[in-house]
Structure formats: structure tokens, C-alpha cells
N, C-alpha and C. Protein backbone atom coordinates (compact mmCIF):
# COMPACT_ATOMS: atom_id res chain seq x y z
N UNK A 1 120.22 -41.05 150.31
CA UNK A 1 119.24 -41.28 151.35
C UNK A 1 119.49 -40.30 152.49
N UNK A 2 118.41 -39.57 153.13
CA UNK A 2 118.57 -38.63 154.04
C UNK A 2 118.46 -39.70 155.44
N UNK A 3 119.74 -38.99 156.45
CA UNK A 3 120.06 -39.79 157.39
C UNK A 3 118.65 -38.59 158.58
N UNK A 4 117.96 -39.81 159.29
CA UNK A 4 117.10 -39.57 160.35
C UNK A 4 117.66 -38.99 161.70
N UNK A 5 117.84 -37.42 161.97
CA UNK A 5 118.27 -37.59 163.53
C UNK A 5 117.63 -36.93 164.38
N UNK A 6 117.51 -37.62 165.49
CA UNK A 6 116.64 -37.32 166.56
C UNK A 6 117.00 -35.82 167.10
N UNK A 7 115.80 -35.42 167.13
CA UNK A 7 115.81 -33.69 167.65
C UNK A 7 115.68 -33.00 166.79
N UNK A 8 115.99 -33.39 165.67
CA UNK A 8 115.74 -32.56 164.35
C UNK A 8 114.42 -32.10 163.86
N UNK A 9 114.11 -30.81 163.90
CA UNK A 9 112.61 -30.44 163.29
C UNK A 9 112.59 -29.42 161.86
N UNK A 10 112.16 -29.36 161.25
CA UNK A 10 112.23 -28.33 160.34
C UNK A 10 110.44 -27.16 159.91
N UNK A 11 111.11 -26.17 159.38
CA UNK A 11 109.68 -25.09 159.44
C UNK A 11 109.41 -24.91 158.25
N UNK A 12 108.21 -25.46 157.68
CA UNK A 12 108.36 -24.37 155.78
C UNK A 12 107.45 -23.36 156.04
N UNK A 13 107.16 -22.32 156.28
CA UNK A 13 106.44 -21.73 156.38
C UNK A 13 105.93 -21.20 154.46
N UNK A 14 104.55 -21.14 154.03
CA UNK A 14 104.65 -20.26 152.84
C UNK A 14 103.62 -19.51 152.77
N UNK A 15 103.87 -18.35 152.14
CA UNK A 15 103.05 -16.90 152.54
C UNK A 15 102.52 -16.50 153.32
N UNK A 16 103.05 -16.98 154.78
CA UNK A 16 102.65 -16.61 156.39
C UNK A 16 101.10 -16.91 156.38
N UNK A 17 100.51 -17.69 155.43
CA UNK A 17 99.27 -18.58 155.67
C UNK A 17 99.48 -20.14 155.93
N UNK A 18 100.49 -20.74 155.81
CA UNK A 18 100.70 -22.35 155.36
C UNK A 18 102.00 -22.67 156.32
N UNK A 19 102.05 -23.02 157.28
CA UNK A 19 102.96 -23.68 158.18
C UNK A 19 103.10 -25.20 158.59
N UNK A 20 104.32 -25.88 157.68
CA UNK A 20 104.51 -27.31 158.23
C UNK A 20 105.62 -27.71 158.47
N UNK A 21 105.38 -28.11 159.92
CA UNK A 21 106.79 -28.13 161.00
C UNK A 21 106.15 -29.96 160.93
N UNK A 22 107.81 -30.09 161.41
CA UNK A 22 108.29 -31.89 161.23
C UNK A 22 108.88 -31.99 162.72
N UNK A 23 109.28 -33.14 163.48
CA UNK A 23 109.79 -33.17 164.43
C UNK A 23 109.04 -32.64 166.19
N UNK A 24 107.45 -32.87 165.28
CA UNK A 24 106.59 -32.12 166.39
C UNK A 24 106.39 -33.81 167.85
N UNK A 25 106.64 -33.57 168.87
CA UNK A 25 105.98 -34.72 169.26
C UNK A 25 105.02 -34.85 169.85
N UNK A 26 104.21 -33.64 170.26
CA UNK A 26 102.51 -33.34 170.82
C UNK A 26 102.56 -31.74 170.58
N UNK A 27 100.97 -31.60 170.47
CA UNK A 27 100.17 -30.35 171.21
C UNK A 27 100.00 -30.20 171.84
N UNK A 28 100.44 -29.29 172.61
CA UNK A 28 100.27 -28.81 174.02
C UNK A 28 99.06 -28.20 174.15
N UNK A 29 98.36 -27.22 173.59
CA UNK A 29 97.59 -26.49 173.02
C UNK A 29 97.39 -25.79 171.93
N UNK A 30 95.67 -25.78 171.54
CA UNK A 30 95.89 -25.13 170.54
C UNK A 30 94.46 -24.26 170.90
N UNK A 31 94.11 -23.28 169.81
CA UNK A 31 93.20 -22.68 169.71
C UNK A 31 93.11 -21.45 168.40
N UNK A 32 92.17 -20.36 167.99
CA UNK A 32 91.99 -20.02 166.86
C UNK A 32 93.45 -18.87 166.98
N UNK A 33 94.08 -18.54 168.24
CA UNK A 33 94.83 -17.40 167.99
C UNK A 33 96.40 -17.90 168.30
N UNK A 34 96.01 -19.09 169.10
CA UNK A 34 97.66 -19.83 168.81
C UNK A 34 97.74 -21.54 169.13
N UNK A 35 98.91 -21.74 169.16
CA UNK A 35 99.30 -23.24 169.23
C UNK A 35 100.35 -23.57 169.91
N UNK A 36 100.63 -24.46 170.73
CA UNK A 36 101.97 -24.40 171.84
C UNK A 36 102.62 -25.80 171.06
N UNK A 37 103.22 -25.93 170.58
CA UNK A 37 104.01 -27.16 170.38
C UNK A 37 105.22 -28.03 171.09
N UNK A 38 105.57 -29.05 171.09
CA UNK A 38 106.43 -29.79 171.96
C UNK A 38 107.29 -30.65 170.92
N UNK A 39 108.40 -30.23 170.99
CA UNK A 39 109.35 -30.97 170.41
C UNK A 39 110.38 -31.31 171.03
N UNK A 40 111.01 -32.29 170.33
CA UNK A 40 112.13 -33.10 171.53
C UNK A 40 112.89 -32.35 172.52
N UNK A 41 113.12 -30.93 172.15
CA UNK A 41 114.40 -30.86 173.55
C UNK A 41 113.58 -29.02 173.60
N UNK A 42 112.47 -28.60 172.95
CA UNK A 42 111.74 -27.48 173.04
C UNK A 42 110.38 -27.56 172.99
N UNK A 43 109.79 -26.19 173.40
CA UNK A 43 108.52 -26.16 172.87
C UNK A 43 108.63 -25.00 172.10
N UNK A 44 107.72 -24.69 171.00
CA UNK A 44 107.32 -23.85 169.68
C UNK A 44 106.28 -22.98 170.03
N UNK A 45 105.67 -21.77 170.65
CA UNK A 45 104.67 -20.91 170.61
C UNK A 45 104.02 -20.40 169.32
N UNK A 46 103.66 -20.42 168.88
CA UNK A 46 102.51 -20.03 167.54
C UNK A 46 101.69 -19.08 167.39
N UNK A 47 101.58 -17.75 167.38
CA UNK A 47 100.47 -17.11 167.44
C UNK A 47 100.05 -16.49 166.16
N UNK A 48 99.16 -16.47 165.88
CA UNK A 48 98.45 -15.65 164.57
C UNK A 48 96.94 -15.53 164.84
N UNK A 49 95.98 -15.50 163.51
CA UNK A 49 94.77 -15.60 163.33
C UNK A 49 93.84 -16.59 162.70
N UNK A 50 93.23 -16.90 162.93
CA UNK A 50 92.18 -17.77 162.67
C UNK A 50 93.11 -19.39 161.80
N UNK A 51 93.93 -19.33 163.48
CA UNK A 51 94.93 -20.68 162.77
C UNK A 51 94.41 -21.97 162.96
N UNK A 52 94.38 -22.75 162.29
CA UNK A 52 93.48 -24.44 162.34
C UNK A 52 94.62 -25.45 162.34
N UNK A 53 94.45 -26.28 163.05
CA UNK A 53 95.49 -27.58 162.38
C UNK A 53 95.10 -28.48 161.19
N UNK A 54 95.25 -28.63 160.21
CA UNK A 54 94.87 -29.15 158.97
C UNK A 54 95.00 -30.73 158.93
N UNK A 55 96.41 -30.91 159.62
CA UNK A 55 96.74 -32.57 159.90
C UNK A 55 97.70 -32.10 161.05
N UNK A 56 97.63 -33.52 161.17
CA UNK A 56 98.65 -33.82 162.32
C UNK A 56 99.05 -35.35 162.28
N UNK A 57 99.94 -35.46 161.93
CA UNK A 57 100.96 -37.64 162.07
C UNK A 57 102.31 -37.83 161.69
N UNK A 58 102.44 -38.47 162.11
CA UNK A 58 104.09 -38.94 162.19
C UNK A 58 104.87 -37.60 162.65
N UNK A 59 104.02 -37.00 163.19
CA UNK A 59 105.47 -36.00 163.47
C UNK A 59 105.12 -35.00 163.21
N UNK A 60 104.42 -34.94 161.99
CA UNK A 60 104.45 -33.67 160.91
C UNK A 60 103.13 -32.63 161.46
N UNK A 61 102.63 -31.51 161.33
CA UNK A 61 101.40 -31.09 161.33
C UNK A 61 101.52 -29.56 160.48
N UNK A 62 100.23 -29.71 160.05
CA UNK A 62 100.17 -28.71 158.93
C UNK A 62 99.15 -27.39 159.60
N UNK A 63 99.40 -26.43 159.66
CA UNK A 63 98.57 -25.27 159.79
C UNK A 63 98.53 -24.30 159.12
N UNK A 64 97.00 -23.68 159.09
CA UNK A 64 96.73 -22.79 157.94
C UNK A 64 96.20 -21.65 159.06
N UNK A 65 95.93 -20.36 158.30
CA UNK A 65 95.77 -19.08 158.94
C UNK A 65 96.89 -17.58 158.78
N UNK A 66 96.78 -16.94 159.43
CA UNK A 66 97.64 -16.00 159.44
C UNK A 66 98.51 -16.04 160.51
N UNK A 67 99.62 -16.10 159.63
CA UNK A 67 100.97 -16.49 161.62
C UNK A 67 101.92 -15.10 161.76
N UNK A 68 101.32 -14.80 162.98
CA UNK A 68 102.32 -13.44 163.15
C UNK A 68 103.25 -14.01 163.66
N UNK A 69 103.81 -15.14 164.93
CA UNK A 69 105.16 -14.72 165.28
C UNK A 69 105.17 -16.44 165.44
N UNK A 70 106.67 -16.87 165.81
CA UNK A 70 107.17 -18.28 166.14
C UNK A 70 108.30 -17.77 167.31
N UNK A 71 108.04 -18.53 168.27
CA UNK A 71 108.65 -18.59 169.40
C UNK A 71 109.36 -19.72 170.46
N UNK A 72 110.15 -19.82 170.51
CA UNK A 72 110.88 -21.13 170.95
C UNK A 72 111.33 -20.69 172.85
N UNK A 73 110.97 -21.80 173.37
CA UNK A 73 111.20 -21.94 174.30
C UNK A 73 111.40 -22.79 175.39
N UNK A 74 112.21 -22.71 176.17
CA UNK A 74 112.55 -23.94 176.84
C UNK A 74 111.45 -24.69 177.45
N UNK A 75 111.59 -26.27 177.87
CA UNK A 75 110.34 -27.29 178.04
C UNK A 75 110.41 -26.98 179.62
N UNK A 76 109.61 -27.34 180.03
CA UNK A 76 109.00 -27.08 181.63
C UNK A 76 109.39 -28.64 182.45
N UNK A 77 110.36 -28.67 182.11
CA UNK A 77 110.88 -29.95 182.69
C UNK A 77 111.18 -29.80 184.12
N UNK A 78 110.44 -30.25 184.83
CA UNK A 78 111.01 -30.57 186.32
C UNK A 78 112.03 -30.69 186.22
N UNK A 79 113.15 -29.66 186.97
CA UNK A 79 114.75 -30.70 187.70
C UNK A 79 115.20 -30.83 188.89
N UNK A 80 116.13 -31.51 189.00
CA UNK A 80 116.50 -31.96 190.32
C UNK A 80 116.80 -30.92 191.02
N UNK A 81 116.76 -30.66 192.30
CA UNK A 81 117.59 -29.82 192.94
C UNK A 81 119.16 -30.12 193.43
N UNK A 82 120.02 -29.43 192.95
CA UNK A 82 121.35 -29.70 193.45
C UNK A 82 121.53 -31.27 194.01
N UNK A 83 121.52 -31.01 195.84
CA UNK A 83 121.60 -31.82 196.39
C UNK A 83 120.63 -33.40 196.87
N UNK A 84 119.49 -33.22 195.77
CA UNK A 84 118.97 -34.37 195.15
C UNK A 84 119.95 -35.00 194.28
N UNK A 85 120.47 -34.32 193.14
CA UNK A 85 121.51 -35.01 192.51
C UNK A 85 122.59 -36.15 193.39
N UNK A 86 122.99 -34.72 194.34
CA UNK A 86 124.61 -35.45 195.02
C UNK A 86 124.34 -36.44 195.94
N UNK A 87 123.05 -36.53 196.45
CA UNK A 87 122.80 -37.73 197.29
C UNK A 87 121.78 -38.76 196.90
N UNK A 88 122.22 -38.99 195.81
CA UNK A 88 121.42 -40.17 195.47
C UNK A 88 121.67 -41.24 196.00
């Protein structure tokens, strides 16, 4: 039995037409030339051509099109400033 852990996502990409990533937890955006994804502790940039989302549930979402690049990047998380921290 495969053990479930949180944060974990995985990519199959096949023949840079067929992309299905797991561990997605929203769309940020999407549109025909890319897709911003949000996953637990990142977000995923997407760009190609005439890319569609095919499904999207539990997690999973499937996209078809031509994918030139995958890009990971940190989430836009508000943080504290320093001395917000120390004087709580």
C-alpha cells in the first residue's frame, strides 16, 4: 500500500502533449498559452500552446497541448515582518 504524504505532487508528462500533475490544490490561472498552479508549499508556471485543462479533482488535473516549459516557484505568501514576530 502506498503511504499518502502531504506536499507530495508528482508530473507524468507524455510526448510534451499530455501533462498530469497530482498534489495540485487550485488554479490560479489558466488560459490557451499557460496555467499557474498552486500546490502545497509552491506554485507550478505552465506555458505552452493551445493548452486546455481536460479534468481537474481530487487533486489531480490533466492537460493537453503543447508544453514548452515547467516552472516552480515560490507562493506569494504574506510574511510577518521581523518585529511583528518578536512582539507578539
Amino acid at each position: 500500500m502506498e503511504e499518502q504524504r502531504v506536499g507530495i505532487h508528482k508530473i507524468n508528462l507524455i510526448d510534451r502533449n499530455n501533462l498530469i500533475i497530482t498534489g495540485v490544490v487550485k488554479v490560479i490561472n489558466s488560459n490557451s498559452s499557460g496555467v499557474i498552479l498552486k500546490l502545497k508549499d509552491t506554485d507550478l508556471s505552465i506555458a505552452g500552446v493551445n493548452l486546455t485543462i481536460e479534468s481537474f479533482s481530487d487533486g489531480q488535473i490533466s492537460l493537453t497541448g503543447t508544453l514548452d516549459s515547467l516552472k516552480y516557484s515560490k507562493s506569494n505568501k504574506i510574511k510577518e515582518s521581523f518585529f511583528k514576530r518578536i512582539f507578539k
